[in-house]
N, C-alpha and C. Protein backbone atom coordinates (compact mmCIF):
# COMPACT_ATOMS: atom_id res chain seq x y z
N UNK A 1 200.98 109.31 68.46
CA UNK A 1 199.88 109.11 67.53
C UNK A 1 198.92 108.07 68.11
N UNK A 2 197.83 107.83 67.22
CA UNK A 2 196.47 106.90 67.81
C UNK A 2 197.25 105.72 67.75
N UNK A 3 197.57 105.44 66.72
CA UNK A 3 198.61 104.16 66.40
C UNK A 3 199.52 103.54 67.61
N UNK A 4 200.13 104.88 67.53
CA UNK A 4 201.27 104.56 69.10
C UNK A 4 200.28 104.25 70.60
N UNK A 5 199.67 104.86 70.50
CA UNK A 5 198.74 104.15 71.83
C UNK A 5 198.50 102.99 71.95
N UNK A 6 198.01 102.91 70.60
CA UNK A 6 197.29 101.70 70.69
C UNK A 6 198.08 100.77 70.78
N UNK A 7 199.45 100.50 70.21
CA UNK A 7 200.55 99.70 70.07
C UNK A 7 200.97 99.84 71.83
N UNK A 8 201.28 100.89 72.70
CA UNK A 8 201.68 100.43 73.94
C UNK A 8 200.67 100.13 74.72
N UNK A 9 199.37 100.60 74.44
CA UNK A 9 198.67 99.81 75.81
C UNK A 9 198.14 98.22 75.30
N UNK A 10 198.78 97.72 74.52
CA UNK A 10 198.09 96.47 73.30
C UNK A 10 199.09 95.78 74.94
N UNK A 11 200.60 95.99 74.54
CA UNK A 11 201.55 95.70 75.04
C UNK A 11 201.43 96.00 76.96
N UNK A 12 200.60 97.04 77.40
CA UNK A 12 200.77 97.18 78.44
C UNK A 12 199.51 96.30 78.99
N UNK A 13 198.49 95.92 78.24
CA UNK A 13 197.44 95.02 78.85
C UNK A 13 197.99 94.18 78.83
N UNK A 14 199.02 93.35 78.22
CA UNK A 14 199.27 92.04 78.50
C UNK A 14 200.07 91.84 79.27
N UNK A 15 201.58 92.79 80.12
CA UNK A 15 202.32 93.12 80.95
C UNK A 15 201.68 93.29 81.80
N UNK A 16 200.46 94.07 82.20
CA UNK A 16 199.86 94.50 83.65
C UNK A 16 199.08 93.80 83.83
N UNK A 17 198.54 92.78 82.93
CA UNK A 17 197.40 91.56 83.26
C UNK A 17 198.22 90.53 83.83
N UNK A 18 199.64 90.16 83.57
CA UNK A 18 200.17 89.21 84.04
C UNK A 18 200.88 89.48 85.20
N UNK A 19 201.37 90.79 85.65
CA UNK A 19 201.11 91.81 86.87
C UNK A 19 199.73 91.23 87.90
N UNK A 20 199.26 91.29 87.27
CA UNK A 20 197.89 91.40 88.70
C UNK A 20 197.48 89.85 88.80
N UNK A 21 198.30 88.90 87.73
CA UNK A 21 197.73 87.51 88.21
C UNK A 21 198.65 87.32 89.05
N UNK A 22 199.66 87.72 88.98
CA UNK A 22 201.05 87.39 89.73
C UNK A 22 200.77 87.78 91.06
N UNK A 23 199.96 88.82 90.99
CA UNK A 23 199.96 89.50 92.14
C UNK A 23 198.93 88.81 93.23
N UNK A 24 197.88 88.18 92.53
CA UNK A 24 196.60 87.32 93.03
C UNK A 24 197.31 86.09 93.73
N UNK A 25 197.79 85.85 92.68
CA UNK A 25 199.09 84.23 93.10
C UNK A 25 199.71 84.20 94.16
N UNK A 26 200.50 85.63 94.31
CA UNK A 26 201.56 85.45 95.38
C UNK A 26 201.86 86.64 96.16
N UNK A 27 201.06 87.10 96.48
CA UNK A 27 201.44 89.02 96.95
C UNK A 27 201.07 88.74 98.38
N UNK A 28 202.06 89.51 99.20
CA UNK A 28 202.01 88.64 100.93
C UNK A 28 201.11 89.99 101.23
N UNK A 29 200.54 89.52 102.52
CA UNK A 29 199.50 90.37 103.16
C UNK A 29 199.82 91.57 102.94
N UNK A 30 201.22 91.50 103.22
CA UNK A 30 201.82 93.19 103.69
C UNK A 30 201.23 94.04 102.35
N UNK A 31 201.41 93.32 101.46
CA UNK A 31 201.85 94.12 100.01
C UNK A 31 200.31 94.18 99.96
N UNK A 32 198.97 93.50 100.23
CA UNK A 32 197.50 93.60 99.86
C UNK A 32 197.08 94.46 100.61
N UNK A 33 197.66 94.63 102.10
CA UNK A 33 197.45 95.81 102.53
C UNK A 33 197.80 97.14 101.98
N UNK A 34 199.05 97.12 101.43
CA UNK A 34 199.58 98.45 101.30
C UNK A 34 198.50 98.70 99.81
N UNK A 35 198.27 97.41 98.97
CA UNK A 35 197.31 97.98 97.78
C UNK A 35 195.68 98.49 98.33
N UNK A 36 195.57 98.32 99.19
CA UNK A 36 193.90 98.89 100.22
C UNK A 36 194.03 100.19 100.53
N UNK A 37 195.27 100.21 101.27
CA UNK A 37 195.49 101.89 101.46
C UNK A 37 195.72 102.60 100.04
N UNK A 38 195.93 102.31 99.34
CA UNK A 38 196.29 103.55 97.97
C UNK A 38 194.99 103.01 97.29
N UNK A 39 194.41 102.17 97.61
CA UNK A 39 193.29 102.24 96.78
C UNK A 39 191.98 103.44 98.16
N UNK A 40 192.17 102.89 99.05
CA UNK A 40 191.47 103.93 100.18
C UNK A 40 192.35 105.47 100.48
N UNK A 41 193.06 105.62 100.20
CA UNK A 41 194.00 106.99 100.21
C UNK A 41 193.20 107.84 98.76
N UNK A 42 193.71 106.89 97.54
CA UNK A 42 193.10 107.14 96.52
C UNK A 42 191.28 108.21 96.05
N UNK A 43 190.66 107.33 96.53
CA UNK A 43 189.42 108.07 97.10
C UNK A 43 189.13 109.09 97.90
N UNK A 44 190.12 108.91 98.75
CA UNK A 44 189.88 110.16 99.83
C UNK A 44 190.79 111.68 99.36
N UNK A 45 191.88 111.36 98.25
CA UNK A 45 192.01 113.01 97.49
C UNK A 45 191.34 112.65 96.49
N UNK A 46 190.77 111.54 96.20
CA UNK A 46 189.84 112.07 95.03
C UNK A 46 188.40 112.95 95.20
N UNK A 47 188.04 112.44 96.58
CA UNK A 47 187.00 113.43 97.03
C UNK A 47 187.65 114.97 97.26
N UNK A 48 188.95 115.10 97.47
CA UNK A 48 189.28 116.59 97.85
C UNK A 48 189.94 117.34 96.67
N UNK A 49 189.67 116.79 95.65
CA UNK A 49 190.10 117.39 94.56
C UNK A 49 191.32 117.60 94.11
N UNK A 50 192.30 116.46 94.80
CA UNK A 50 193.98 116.71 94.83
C UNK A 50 194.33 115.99 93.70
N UNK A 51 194.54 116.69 92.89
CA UNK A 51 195.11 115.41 91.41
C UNK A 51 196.18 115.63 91.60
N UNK A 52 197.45 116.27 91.74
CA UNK A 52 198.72 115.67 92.23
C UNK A 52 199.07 114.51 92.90
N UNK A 53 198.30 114.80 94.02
CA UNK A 53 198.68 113.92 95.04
C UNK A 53 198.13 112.43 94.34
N UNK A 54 197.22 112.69 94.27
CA UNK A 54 196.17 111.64 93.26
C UNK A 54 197.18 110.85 92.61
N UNK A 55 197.49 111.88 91.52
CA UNK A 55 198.52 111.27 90.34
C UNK A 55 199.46 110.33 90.68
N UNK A 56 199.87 110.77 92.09
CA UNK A 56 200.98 109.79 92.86
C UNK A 56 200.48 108.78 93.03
N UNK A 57 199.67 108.75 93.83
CA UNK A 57 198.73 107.45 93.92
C UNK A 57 199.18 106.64 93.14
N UNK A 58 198.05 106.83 91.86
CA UNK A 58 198.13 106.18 91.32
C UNK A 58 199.11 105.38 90.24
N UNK A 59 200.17 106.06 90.33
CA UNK A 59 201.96 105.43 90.06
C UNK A 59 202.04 104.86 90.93
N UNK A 60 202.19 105.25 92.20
CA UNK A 60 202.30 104.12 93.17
C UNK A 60 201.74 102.84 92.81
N UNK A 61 200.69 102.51 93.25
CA UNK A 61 199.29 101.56 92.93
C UNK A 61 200.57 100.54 91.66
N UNK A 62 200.66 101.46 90.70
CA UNK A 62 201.02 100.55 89.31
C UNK A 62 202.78 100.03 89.76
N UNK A 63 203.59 100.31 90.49
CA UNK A 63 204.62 100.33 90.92
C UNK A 63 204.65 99.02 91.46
N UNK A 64 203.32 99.09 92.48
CA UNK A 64 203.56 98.10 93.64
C UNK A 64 202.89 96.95 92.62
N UNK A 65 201.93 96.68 91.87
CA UNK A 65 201.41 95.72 91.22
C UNK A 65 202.76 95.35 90.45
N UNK A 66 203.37 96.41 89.48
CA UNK A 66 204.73 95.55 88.66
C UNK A 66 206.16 94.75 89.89
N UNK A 67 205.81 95.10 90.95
CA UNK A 67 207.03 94.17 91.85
C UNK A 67 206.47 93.29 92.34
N UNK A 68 205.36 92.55 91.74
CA UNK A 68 204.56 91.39 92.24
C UNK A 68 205.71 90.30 90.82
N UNK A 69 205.51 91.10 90.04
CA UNK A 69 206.10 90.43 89.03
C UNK A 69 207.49 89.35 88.97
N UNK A 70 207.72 88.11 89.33
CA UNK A 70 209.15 87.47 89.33
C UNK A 70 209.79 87.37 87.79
N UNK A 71 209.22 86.84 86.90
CA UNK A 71 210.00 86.60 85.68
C UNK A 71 210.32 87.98 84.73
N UNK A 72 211.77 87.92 85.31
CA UNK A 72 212.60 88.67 84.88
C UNK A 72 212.70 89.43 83.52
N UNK A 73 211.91 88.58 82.64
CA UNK A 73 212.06 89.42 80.99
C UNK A 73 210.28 90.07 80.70
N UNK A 74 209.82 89.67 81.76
CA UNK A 74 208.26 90.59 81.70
C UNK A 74 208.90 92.14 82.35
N UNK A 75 209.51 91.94 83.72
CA UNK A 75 209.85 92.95 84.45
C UNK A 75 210.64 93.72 83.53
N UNK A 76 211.68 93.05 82.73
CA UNK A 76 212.25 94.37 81.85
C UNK A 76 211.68 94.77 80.38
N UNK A 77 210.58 94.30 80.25
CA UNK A 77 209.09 94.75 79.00
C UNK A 77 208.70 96.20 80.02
N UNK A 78 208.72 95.46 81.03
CA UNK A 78 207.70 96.86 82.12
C UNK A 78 208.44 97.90 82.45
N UNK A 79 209.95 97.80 82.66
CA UNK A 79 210.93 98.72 82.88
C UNK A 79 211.14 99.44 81.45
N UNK A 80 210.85 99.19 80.50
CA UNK A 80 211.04 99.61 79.09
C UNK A 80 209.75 100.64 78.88
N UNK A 81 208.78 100.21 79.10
CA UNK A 81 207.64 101.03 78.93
C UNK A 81 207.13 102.06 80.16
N UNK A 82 208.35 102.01 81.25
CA UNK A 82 207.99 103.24 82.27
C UNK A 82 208.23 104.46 81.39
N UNK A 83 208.76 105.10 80.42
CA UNK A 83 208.78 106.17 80.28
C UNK A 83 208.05 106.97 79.33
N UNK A 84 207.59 105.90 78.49
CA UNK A 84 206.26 105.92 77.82
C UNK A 84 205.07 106.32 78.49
N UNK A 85 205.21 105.79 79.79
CA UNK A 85 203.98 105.77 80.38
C UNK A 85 203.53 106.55 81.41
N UNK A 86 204.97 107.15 81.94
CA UNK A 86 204.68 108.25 82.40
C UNK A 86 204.63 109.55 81.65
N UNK A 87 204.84 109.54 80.37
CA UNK A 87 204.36 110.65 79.05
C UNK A 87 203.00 110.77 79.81
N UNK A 88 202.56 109.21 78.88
CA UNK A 88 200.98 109.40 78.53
C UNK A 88 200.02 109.65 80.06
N UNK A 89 200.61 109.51 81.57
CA UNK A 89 199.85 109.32 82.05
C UNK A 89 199.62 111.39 82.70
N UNK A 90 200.88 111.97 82.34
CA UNK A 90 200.15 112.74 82.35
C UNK A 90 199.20 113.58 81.55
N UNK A 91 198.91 112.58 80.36
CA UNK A 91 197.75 114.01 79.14
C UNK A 91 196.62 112.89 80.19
N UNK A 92 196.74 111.31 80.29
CA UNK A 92 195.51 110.74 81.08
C UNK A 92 194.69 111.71 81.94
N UNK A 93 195.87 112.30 82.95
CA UNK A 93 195.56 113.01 84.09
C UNK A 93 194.44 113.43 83.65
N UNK A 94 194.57 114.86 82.50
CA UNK A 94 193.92 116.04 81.73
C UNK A 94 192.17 115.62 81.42
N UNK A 95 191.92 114.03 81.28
CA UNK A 95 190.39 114.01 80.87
C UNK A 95 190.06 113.55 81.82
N UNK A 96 188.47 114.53 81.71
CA UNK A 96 187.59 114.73 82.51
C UNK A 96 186.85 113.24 82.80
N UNK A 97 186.62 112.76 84.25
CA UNK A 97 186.31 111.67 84.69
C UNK A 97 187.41 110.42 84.73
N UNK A 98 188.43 110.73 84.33
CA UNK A 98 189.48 109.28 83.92
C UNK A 98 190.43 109.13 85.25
N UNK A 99 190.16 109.96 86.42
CA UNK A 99 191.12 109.78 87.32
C UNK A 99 190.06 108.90 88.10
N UNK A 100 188.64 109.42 88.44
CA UNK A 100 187.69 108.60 89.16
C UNK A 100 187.87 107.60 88.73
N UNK A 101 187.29 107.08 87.32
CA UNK A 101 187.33 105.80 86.76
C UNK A 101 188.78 104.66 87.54
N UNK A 102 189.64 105.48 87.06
CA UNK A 102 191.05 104.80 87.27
C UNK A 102 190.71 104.19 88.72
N UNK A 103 190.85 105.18 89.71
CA UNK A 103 190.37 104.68 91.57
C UNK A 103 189.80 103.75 91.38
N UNK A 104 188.43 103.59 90.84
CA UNK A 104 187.47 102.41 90.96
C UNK A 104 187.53 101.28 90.19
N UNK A 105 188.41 101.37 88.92
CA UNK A 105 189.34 100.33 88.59
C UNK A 105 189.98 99.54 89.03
N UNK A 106 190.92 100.33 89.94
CA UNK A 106 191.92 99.82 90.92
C UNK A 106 191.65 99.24 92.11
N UNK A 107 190.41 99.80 92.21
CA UNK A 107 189.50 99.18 93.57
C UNK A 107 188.87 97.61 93.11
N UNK A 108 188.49 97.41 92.18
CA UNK A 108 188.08 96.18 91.34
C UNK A 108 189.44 95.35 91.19
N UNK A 109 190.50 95.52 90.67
CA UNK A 109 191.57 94.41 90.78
C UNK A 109 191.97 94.12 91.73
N UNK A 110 192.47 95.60 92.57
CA UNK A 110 192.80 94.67 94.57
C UNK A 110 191.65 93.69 94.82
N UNK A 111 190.76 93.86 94.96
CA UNK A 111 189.05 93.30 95.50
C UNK A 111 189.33 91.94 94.77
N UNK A 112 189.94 91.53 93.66
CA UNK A 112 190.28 90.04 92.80
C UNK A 112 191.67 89.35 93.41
N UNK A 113 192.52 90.25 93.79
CA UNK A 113 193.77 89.86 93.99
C UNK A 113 193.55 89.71 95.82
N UNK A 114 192.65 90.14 96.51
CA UNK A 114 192.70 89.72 97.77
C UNK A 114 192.08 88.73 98.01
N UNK A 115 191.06 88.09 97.11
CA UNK A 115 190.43 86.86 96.55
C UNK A 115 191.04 86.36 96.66
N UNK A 116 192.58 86.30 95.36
CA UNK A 116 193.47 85.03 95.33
C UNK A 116 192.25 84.59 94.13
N UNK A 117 191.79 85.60 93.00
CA UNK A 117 191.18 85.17 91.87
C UNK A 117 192.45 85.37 90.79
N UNK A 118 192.93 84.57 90.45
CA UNK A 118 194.11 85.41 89.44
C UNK A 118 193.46 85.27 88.13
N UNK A 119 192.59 84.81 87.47
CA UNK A 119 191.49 85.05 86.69
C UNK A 119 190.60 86.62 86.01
N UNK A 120 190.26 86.80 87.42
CA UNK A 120 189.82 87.92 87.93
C UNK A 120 190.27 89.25 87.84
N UNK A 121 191.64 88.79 88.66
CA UNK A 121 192.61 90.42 88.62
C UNK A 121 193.31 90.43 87.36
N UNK A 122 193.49 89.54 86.57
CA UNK A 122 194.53 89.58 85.06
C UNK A 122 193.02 90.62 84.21
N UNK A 123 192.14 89.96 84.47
CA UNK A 123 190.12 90.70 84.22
C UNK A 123 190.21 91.78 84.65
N UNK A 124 190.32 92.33 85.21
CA UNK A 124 189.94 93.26 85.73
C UNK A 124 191.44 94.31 85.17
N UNK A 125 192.16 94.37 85.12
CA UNK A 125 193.51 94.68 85.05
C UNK A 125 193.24 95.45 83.74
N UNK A 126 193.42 94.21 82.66
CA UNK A 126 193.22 94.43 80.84
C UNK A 126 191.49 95.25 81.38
N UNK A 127 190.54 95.10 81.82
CA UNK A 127 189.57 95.86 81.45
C UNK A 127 189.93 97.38 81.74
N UNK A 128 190.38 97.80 82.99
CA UNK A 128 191.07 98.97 83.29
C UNK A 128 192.35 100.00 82.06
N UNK A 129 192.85 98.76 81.25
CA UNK A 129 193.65 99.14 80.26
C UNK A 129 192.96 99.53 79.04
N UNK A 130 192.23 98.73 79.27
CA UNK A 130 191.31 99.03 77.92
C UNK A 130 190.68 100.37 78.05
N UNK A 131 190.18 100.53 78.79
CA UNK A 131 189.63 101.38 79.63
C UNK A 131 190.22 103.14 79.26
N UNK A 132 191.35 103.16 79.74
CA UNK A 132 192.60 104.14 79.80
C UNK A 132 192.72 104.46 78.45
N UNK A 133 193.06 103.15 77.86
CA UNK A 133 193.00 103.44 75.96
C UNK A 133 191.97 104.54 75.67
N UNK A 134 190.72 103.40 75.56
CA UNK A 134 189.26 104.39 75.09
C UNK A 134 189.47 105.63 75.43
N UNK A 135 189.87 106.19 76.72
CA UNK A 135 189.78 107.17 77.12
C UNK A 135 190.68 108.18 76.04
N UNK A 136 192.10 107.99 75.92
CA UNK A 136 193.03 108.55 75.74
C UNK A 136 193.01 108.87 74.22
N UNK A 137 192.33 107.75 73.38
CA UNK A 137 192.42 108.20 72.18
C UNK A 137 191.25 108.63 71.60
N UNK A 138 189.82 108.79 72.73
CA UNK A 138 189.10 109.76 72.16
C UNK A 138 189.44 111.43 72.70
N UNK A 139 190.42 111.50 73.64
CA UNK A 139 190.30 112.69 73.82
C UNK A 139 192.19 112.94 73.04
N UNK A 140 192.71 112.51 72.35
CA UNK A 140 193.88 112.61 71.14
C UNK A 140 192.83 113.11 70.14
N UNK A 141 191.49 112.57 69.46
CA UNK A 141 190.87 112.61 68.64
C UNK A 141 190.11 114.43 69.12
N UNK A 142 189.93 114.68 70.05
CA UNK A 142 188.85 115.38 70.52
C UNK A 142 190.31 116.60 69.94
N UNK A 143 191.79 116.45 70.43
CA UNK A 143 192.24 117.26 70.50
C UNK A 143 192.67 117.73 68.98
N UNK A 144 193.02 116.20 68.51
CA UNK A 144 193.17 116.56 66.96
C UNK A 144 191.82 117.63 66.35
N UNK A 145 190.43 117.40 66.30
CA UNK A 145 189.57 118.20 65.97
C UNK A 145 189.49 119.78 66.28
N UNK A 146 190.22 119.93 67.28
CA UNK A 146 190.13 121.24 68.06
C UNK A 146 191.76 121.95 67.76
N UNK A 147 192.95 121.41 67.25
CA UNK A 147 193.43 122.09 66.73
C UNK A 147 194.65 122.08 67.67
N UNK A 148 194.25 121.19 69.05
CA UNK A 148 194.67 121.46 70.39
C UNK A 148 196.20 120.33 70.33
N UNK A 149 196.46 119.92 69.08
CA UNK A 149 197.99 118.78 68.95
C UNK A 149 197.70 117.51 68.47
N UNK A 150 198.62 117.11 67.80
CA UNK A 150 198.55 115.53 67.23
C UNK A 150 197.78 114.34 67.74
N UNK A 151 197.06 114.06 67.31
CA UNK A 151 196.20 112.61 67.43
C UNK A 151 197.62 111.64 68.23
């Protein structure tokens, strides 16, 4: 339901914002590199029209940001809400423009976290969530109107 969205990404902006400060804080080269390539991999099936591959991506991307994470009872908030979230991320997939968006999202928090802005990327993070929300529960709404399944 709209409700339920709204209740896990309430919960997932504040888990993945403290994700990407963590990640600004303390994420070794290796790991800022490997977030450049899936953010540059990212773009390049997004130009070829691969939303599978895409889709991976972008689990990846969110994978490698939650093992930035050290304190142990955030990490198991985030382990709790993987299966939630891989529900919702595939109806995400389904609207039109929300995979681009997502890339260039993701391109905006690495770009904070290679800063070493942890300000920035926690910013950028929750705006991307927010983001995903808007998306998801106008097109729940679009589907409720159309007959197409539950809000």
């Amino acid at each position: 339901s709209s409700e339920d969205l709204q209740e896990i990404y309430e919960l997932r902006e504040l888990l993945e914002g403290a994700a990407a400060r963590a990640a600004a804080i303390s994420a070794s080269e290796e790991t800022l590199g490997r977030l450049s390539d899936l953010v540059a991999k990212s773009r390049e099936l997004h130009a070829h029209d691969d939303l599978p591959g895409l889709a991976a991506l972008l689990g990846a991307f969110d994978l490698l940001i939650y093992e930035q994470v050290s304190n142990e009872r955030i990490r198991a908030l985030i382990e709790n809400l993987k299966a939630h979230l891989a529900r919702i991320g595939r109806l995400t997939e389904e609207i039109p423009g929300r995979v681009k968006a997502s890339v260039e999202e993701h391109a905006a928090i690495v770009e904070a976290i290679a800063a070493r802005d942890a300000d920035g990327a926690e910013r950028s993070m929750r705006l991307h969530i927010r983001s995903v929300l808007a998306d998801q529960l106008e097109a729940a709404e679009a589907r409720s109107e159309t007959g197409g399944g539950p809000a």
